[in-house]
N, C-alpha and C. Protein backbone atom coordinates (compact mmCIF):
# COMPACT_ATOMS: atom_id res chain seq x y z
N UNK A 1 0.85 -1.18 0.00
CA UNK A 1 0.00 0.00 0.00
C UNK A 1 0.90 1.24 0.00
N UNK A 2 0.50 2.37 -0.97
CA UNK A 2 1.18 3.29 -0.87
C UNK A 2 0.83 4.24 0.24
N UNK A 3 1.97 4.87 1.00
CA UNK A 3 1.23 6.38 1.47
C UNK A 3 2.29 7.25 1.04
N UNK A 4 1.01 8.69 1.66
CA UNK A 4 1.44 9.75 1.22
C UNK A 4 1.89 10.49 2.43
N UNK A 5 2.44 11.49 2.42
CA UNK A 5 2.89 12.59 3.52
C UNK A 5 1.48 13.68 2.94
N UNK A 6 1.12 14.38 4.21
CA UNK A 6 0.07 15.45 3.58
C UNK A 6 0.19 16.83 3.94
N UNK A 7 0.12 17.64 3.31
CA UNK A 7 0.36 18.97 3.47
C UNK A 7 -0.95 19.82 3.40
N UNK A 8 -0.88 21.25 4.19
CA UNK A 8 -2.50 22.28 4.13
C UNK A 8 -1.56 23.12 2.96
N UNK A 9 -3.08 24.08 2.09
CA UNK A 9 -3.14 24.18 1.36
C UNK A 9 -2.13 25.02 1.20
N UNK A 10 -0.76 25.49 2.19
CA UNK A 10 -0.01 26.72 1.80
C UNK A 10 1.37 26.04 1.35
N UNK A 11 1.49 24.05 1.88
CA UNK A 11 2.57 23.25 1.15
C UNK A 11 3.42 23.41 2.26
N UNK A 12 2.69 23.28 3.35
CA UNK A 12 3.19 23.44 4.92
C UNK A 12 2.81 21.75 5.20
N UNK A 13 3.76 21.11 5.85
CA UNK A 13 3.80 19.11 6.06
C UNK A 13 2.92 19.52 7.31
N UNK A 14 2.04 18.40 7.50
CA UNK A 14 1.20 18.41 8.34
C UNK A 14 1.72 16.93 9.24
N UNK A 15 2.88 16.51 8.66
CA UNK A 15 3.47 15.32 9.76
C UNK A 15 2.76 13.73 9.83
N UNK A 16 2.17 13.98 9.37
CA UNK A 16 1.33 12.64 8.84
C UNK A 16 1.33 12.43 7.54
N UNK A 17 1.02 10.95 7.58
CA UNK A 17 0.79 9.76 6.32
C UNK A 17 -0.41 9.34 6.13
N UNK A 18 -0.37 8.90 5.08
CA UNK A 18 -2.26 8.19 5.20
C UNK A 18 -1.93 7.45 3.80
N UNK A 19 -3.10 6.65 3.81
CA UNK A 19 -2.55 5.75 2.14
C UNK A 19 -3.23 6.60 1.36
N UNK A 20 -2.73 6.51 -0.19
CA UNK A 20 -2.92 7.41 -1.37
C UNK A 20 -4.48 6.85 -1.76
N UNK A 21 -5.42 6.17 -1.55
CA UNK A 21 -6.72 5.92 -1.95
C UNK A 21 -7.70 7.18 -1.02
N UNK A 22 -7.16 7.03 0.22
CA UNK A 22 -7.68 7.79 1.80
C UNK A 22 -7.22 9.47 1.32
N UNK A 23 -6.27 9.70 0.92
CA UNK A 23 -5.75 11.11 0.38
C UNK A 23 -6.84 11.33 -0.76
N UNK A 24 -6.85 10.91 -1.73
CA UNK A 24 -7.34 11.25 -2.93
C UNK A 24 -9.28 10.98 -2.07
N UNK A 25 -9.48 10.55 -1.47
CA UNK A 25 -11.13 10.40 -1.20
C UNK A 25 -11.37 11.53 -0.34
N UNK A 26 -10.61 12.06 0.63
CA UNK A 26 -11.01 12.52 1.44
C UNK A 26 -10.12 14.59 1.23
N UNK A 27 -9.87 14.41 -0.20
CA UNK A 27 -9.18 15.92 -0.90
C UNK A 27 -8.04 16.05 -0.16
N UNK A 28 -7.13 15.70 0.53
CA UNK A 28 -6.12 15.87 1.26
C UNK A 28 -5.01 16.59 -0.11
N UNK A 29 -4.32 17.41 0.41
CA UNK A 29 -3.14 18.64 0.16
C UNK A 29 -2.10 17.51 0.15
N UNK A 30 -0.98 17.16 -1.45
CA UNK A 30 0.09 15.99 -1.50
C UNK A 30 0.94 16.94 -2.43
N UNK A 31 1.85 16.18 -2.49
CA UNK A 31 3.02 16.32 -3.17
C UNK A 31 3.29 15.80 -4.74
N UNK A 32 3.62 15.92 -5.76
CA UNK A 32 3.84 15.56 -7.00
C UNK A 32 4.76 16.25 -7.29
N UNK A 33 5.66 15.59 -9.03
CA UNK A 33 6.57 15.67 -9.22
C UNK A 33 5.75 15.63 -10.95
N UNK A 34 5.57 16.93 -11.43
CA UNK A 34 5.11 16.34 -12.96
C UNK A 34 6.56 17.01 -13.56
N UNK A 35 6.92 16.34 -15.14
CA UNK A 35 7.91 16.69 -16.07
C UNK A 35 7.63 16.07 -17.32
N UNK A 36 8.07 17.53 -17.65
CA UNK A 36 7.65 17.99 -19.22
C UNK A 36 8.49 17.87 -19.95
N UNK A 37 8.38 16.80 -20.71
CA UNK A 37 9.41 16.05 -21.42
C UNK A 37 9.36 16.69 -22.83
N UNK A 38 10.38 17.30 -23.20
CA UNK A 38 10.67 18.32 -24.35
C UNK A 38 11.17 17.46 -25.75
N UNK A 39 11.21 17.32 -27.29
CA UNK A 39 12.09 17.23 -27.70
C UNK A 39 12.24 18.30 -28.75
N UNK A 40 13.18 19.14 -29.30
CA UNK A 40 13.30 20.33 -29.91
C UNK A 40 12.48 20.63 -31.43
N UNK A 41 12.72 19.34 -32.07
CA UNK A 41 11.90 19.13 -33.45
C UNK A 41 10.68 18.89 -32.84
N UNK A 42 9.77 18.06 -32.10
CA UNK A 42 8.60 17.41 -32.21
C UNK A 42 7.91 17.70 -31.33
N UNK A 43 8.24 18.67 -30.13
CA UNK A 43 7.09 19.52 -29.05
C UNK A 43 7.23 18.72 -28.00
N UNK A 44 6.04 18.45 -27.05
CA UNK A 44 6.01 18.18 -25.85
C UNK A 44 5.51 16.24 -25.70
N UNK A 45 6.19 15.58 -25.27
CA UNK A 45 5.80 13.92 -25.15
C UNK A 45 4.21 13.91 -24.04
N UNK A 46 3.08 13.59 -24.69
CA UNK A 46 2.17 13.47 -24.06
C UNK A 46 1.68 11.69 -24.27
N UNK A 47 0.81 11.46 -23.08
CA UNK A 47 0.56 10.03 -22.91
C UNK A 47 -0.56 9.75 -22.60
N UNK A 48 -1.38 9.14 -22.83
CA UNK A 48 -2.79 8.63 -22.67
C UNK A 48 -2.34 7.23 -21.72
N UNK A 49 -3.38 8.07 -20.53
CA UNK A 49 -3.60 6.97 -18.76
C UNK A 49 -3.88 5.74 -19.51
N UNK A 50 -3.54 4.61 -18.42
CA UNK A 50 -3.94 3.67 -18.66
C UNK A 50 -5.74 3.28 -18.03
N UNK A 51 -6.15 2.55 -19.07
CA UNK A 51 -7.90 2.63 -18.44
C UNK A 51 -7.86 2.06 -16.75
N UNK A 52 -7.05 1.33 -16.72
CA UNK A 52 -6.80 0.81 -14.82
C UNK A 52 -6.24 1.77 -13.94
N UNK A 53 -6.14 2.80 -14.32
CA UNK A 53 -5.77 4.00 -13.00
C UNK A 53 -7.07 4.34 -12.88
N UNK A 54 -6.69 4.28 -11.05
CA UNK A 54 -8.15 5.08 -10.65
C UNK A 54 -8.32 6.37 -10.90
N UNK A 55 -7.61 7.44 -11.05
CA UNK A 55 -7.60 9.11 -11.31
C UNK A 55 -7.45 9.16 -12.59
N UNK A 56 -8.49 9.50 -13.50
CA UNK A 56 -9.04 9.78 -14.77
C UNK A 56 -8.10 8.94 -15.90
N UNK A 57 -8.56 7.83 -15.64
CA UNK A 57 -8.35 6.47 -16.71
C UNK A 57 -8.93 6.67 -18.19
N UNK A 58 -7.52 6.39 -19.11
CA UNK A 58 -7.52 6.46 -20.42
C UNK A 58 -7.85 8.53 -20.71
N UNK A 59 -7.28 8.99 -20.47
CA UNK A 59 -7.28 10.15 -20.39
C UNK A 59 -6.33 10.77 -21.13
N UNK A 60 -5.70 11.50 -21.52
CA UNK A 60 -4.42 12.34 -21.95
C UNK A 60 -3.93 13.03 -20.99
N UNK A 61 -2.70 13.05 -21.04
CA UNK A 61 -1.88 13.86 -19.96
C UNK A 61 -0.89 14.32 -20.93
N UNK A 62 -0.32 15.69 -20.13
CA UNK A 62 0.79 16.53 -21.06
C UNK A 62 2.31 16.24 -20.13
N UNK A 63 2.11 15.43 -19.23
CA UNK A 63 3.28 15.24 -18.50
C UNK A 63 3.57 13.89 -17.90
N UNK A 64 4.44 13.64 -17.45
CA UNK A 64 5.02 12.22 -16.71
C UNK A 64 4.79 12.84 -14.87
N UNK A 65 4.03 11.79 -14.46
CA UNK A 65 4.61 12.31 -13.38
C UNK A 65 4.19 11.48 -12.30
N UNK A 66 4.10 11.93 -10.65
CA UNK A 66 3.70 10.85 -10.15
C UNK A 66 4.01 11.50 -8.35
N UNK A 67 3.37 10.91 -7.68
CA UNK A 67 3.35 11.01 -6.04
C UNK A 67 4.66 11.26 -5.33
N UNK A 68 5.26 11.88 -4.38
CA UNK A 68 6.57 12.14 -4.15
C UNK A 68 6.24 11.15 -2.31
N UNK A 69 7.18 9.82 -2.21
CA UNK A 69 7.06 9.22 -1.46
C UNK A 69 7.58 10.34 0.20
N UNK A 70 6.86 9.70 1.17
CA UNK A 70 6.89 10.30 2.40
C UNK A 70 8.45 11.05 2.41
N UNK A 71 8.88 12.20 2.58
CA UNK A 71 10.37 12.48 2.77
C UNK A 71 11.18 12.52 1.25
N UNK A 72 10.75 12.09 0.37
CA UNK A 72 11.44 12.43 -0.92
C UNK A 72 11.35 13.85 -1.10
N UNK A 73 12.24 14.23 -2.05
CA UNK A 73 12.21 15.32 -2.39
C UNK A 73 11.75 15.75 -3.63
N UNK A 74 11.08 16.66 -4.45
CA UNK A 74 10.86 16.86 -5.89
C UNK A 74 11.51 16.28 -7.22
N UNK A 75 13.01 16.73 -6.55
CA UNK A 75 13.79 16.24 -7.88
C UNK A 75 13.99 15.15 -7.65
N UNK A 76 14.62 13.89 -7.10
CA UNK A 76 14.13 12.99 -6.26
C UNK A 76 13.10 12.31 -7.12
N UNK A 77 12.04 12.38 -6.82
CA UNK A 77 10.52 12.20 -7.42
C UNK A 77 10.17 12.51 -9.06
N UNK A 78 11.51 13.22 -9.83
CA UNK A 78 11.40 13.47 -10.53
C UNK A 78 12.24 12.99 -11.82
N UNK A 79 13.12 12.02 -11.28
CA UNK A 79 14.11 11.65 -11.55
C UNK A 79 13.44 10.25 -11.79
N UNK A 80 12.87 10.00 -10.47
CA UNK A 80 12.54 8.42 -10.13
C UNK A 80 11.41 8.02 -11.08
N UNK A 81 10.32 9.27 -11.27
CA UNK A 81 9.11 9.01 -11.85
C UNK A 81 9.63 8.90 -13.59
N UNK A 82 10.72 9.36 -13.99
CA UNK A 82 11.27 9.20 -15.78
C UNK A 82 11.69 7.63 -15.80
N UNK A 83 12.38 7.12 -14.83
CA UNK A 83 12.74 5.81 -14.82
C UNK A 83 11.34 4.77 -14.65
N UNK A 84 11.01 5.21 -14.08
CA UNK A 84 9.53 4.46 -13.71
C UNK A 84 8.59 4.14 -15.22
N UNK A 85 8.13 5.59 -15.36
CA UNK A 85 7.18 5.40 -16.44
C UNK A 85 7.71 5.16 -17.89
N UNK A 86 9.51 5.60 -17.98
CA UNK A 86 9.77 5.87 -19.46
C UNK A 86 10.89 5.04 -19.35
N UNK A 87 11.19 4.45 -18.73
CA UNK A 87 12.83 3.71 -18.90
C UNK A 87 14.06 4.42 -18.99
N UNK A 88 14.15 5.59 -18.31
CA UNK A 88 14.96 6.55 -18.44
C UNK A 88 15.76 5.98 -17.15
N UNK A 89 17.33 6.44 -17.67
CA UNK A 89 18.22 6.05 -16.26
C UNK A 89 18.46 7.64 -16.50
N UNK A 90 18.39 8.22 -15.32
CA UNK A 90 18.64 9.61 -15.24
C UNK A 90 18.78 10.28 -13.71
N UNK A 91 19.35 11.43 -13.47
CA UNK A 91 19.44 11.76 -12.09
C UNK A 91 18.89 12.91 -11.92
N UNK A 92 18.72 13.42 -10.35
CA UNK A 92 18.15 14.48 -10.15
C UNK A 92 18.36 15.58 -10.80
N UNK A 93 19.90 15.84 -11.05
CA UNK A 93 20.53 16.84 -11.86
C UNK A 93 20.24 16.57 -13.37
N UNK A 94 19.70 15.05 -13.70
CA UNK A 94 19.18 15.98 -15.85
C UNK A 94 18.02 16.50 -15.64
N UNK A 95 17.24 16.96 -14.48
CA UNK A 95 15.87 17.43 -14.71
C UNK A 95 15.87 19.33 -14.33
N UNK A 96 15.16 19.87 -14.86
CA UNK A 96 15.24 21.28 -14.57
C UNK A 96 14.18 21.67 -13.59
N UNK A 97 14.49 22.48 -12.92
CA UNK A 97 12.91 22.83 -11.93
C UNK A 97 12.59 24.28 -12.99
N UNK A 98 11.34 23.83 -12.33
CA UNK A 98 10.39 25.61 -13.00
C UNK A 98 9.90 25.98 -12.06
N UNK A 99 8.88 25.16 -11.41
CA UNK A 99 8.26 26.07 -10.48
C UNK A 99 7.11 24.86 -9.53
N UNK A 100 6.76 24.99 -8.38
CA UNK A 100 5.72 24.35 -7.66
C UNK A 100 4.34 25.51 -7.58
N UNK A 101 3.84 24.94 -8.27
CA UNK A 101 2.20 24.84 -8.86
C UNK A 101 1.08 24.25 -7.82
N UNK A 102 0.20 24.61 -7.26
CA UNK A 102 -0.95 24.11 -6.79
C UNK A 102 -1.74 23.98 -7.32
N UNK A 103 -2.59 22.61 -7.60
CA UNK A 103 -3.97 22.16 -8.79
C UNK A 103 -4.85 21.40 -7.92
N UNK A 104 -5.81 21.86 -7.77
CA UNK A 104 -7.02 21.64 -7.09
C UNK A 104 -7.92 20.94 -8.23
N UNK A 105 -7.53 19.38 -8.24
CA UNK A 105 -8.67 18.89 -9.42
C UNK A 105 -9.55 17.70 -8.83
N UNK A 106 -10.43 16.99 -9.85
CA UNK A 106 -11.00 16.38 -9.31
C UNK A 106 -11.55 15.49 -10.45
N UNK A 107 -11.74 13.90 -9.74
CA UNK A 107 -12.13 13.42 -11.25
C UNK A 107 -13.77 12.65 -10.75
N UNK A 108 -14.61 13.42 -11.54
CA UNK A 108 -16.22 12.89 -11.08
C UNK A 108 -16.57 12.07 -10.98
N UNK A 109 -16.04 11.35 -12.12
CA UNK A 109 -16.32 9.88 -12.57
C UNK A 109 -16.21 8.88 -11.40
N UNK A 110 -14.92 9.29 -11.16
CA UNK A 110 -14.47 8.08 -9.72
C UNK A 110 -14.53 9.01 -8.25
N UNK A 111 -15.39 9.95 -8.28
CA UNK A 111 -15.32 10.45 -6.80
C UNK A 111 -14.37 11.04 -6.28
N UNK A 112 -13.14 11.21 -6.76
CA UNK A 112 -11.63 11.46 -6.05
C UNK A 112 -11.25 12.81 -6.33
N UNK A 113 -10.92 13.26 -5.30
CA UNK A 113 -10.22 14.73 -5.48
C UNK A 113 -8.44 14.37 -5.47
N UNK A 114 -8.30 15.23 -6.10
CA UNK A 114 -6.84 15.48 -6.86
C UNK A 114 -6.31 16.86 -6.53
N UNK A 115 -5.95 17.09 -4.49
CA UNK A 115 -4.92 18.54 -4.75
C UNK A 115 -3.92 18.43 -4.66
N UNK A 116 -2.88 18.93 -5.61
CA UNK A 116 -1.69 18.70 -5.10
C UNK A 116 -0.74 19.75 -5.28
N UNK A 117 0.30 20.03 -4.92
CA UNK A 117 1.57 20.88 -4.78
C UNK A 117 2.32 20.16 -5.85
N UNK A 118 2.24 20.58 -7.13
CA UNK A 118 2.72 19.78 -8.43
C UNK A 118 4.31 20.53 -7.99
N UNK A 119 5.41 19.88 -8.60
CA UNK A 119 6.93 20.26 -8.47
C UNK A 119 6.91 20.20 -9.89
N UNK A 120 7.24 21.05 -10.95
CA UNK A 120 7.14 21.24 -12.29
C UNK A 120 8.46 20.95 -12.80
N UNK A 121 8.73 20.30 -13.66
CA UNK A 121 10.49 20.11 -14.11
C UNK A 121 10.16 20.15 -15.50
N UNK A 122 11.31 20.21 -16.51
CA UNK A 122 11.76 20.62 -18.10
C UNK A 122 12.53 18.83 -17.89
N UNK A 123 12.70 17.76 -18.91
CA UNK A 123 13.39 17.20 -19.46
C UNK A 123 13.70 17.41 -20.78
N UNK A 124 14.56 18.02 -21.15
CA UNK A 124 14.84 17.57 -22.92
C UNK A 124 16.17 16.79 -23.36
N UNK A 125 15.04 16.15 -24.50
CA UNK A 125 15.81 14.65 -24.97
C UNK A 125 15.47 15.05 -26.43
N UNK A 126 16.63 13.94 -27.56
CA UNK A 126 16.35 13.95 -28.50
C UNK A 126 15.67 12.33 -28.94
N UNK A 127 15.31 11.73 -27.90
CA UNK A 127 14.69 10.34 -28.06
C UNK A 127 13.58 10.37 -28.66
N UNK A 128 13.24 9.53 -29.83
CA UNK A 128 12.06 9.36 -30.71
C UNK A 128 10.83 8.80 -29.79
N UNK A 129 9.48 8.89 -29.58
CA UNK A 129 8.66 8.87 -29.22
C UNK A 129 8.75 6.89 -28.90
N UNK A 130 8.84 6.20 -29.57
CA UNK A 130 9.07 5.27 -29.71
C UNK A 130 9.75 4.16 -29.07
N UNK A 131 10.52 5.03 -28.71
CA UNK A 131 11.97 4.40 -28.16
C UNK A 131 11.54 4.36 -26.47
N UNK A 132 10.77 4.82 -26.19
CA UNK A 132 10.57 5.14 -24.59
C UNK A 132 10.23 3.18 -24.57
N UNK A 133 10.66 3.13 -23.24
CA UNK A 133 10.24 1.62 -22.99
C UNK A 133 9.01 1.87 -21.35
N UNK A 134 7.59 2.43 -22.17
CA UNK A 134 7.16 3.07 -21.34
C UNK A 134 6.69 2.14 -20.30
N UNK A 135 5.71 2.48 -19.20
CA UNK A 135 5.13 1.21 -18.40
C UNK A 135 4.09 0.89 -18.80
N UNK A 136 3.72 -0.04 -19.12
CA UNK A 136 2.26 -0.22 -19.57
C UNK A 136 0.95 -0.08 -18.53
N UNK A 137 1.78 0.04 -17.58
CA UNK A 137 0.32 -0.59 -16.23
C UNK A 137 -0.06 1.40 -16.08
N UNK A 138 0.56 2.07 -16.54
CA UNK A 138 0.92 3.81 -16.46
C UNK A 138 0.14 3.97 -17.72
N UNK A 139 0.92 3.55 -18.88
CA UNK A 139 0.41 4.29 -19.71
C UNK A 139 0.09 3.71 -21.02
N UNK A 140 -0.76 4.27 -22.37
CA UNK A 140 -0.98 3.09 -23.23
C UNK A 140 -0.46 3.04 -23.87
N UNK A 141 -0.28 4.68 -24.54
CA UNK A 141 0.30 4.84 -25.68
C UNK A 141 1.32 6.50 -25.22
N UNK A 142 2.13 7.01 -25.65
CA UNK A 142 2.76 8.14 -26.09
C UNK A 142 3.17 9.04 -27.63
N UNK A 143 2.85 10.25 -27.47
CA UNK A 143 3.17 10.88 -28.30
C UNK A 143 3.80 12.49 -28.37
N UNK A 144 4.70 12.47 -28.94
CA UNK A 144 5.22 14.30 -29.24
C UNK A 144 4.25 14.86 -30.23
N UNK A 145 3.53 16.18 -29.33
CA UNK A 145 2.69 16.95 -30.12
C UNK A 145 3.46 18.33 -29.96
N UNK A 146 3.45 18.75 -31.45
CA UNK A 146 4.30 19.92 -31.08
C UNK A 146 3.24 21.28 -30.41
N UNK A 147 4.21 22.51 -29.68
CA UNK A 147 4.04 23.44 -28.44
C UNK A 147 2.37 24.10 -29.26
N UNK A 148 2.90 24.73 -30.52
CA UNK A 148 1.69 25.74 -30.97
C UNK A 148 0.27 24.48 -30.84
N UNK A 149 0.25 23.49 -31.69
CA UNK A 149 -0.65 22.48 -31.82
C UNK A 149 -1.20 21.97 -30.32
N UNK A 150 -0.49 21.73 -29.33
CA UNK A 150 -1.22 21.64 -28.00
C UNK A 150 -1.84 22.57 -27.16
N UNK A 151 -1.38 23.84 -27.30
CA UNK A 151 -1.88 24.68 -27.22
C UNK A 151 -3.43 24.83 -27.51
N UNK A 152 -3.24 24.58 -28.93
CA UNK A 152 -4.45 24.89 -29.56
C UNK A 152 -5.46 23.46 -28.77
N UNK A 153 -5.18 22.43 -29.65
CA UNK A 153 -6.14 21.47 -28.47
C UNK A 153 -6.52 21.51 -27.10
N UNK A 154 -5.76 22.33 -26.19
CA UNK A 154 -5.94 22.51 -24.68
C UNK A 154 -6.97 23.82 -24.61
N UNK A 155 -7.43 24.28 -25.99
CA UNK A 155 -7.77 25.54 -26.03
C UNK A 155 -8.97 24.94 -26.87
N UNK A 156 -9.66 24.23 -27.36
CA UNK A 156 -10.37 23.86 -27.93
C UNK A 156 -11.38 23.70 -27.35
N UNK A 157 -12.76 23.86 -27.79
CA UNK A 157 -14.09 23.32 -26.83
C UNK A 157 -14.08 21.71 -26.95
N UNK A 158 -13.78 21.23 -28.07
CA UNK A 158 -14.12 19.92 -28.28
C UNK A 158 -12.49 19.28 -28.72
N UNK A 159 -11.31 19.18 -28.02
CA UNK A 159 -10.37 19.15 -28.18
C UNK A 159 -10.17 17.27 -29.05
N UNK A 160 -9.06 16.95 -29.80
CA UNK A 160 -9.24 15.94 -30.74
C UNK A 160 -8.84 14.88 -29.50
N UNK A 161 -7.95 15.13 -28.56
CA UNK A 161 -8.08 14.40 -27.20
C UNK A 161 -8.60 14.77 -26.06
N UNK A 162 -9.03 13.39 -25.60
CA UNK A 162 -9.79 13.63 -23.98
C UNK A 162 -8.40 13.89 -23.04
N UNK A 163 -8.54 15.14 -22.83
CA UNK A 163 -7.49 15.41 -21.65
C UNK A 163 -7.88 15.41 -20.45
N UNK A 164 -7.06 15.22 -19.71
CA UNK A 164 -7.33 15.25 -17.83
C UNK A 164 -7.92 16.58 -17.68
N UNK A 165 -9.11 16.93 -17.32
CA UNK A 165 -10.19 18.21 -17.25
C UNK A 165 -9.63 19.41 -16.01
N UNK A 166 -7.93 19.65 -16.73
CA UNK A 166 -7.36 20.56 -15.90
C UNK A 166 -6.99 21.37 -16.91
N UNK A 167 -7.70 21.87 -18.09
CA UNK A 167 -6.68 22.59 -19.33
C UNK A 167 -6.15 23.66 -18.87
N UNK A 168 -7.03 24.37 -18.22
CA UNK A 168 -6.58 25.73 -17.97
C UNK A 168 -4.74 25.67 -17.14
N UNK A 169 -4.77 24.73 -16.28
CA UNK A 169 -3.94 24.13 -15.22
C UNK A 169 -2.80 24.05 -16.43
N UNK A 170 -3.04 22.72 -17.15
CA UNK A 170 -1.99 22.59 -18.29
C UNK A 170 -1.58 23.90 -18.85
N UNK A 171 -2.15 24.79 -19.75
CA UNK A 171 -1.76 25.55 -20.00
C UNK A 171 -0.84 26.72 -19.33
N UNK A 172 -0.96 26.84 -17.81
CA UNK A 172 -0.23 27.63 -16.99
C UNK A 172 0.99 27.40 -17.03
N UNK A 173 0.57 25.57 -16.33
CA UNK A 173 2.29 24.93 -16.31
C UNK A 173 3.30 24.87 -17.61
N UNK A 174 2.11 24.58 -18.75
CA UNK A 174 3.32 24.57 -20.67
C UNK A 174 3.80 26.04 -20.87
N UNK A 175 3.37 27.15 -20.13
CA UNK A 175 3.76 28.33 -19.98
C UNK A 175 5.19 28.74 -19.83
N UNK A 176 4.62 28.18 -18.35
CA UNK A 176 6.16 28.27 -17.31
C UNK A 176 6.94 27.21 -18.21
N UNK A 177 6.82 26.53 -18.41
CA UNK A 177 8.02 24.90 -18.94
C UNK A 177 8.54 25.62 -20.55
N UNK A 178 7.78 26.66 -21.39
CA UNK A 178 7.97 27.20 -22.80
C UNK A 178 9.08 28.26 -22.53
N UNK A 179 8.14 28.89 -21.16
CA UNK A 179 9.85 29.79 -20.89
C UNK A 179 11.00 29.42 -20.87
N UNK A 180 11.06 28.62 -20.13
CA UNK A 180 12.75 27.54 -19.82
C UNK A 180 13.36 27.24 -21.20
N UNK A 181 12.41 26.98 -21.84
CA UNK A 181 12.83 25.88 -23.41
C UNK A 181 13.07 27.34 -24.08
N UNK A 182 12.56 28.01 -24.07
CA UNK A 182 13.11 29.09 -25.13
C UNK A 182 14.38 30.01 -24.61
N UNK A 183 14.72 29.89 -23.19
CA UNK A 183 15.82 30.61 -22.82
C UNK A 183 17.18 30.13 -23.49
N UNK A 184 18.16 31.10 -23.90
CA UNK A 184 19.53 30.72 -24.44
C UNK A 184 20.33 29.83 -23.77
């Protein structure tokens, strides 16, 4: 069973654990580690949930990411979650920080609230979409959609993918993560 460490809404530790089903039911304040996996020709690596996750199954997501265990740290969590989902051997230091984000979401379908203190990171790779040796039990499929084109879909009423029903959220964070990528 997993747990989580839980934090109030200012990302202040409240010193307790609880398992990640009990967090997500009862809206509890957590920790995450999302990263925005860049490649320079082909835009941002996005991945469609697997239908067996309980938090918005078969969904689209614009990032990798994942729960930061009791006492881990962001990068840490951020490092661990590229190896996890993508087969990446990588360390705290290939990931970039941007910024910690608060997202207050929620998925209807399954009852569960989703707040968390997201830790935002930049990866860029020149690895073909393909090549990821992703997890399957995570995720189904992956793809690089380039920056202007996701945009536009995250901006769409009837977007050509079902995304995780945080666009506005996405769009803040591909913001902050576009700055980084375009700096010299």
């Amino acid at each position: 069973m997993e747990y989580l460490a839980i934090y109030n809404a200012q990302n202040e530790p409240l010193q307790q654990t609880l398992p990640r089903r009990q967090v997500h039911e009862l809206g509890h304040w957590h920790r995450t580690a999302q990263i925005f996996v860049h490649h320079p020709e082909q835009g941002y690596l996005c991945h469609r949930r697997s239908r067996h996750k309980d938090l918005f199954p078969s969904l689209w997501d614009i990032s990798i990411g994942g729960h930061l265990s009791p006492g881990e740290s962001y990068e840490t969590c951020a490092a661990r979650e590229l190896s996890e989902e993508l087969g990446l051997a990588v360390t705290p230091a290939d990931v970039r920080f941007v910024a910690v984000m608060s997202i207050d979401g929620q998925d209807e379908q399954a009852q569960l609230l989703d707040r968390e203190h997201a830790g935002i990171f930049l990866y860029q790779t020149q690895r073909e979409a393909q090549s990821f040796e992703f997890q399957r039990e995570e995720i189904e499929v992956v793809q690089y959609v380039p920056v202007r084109q996701l945009v536009g879909e995250l901006q769409a009423p009837e977007p050509v993918r079902a995304f995780i029903p945080l666009q506005t959220q996405f769009l803040e964070m591909l913001q902050l993560v576009q700055e980084l990528v375009l700096k010299p």
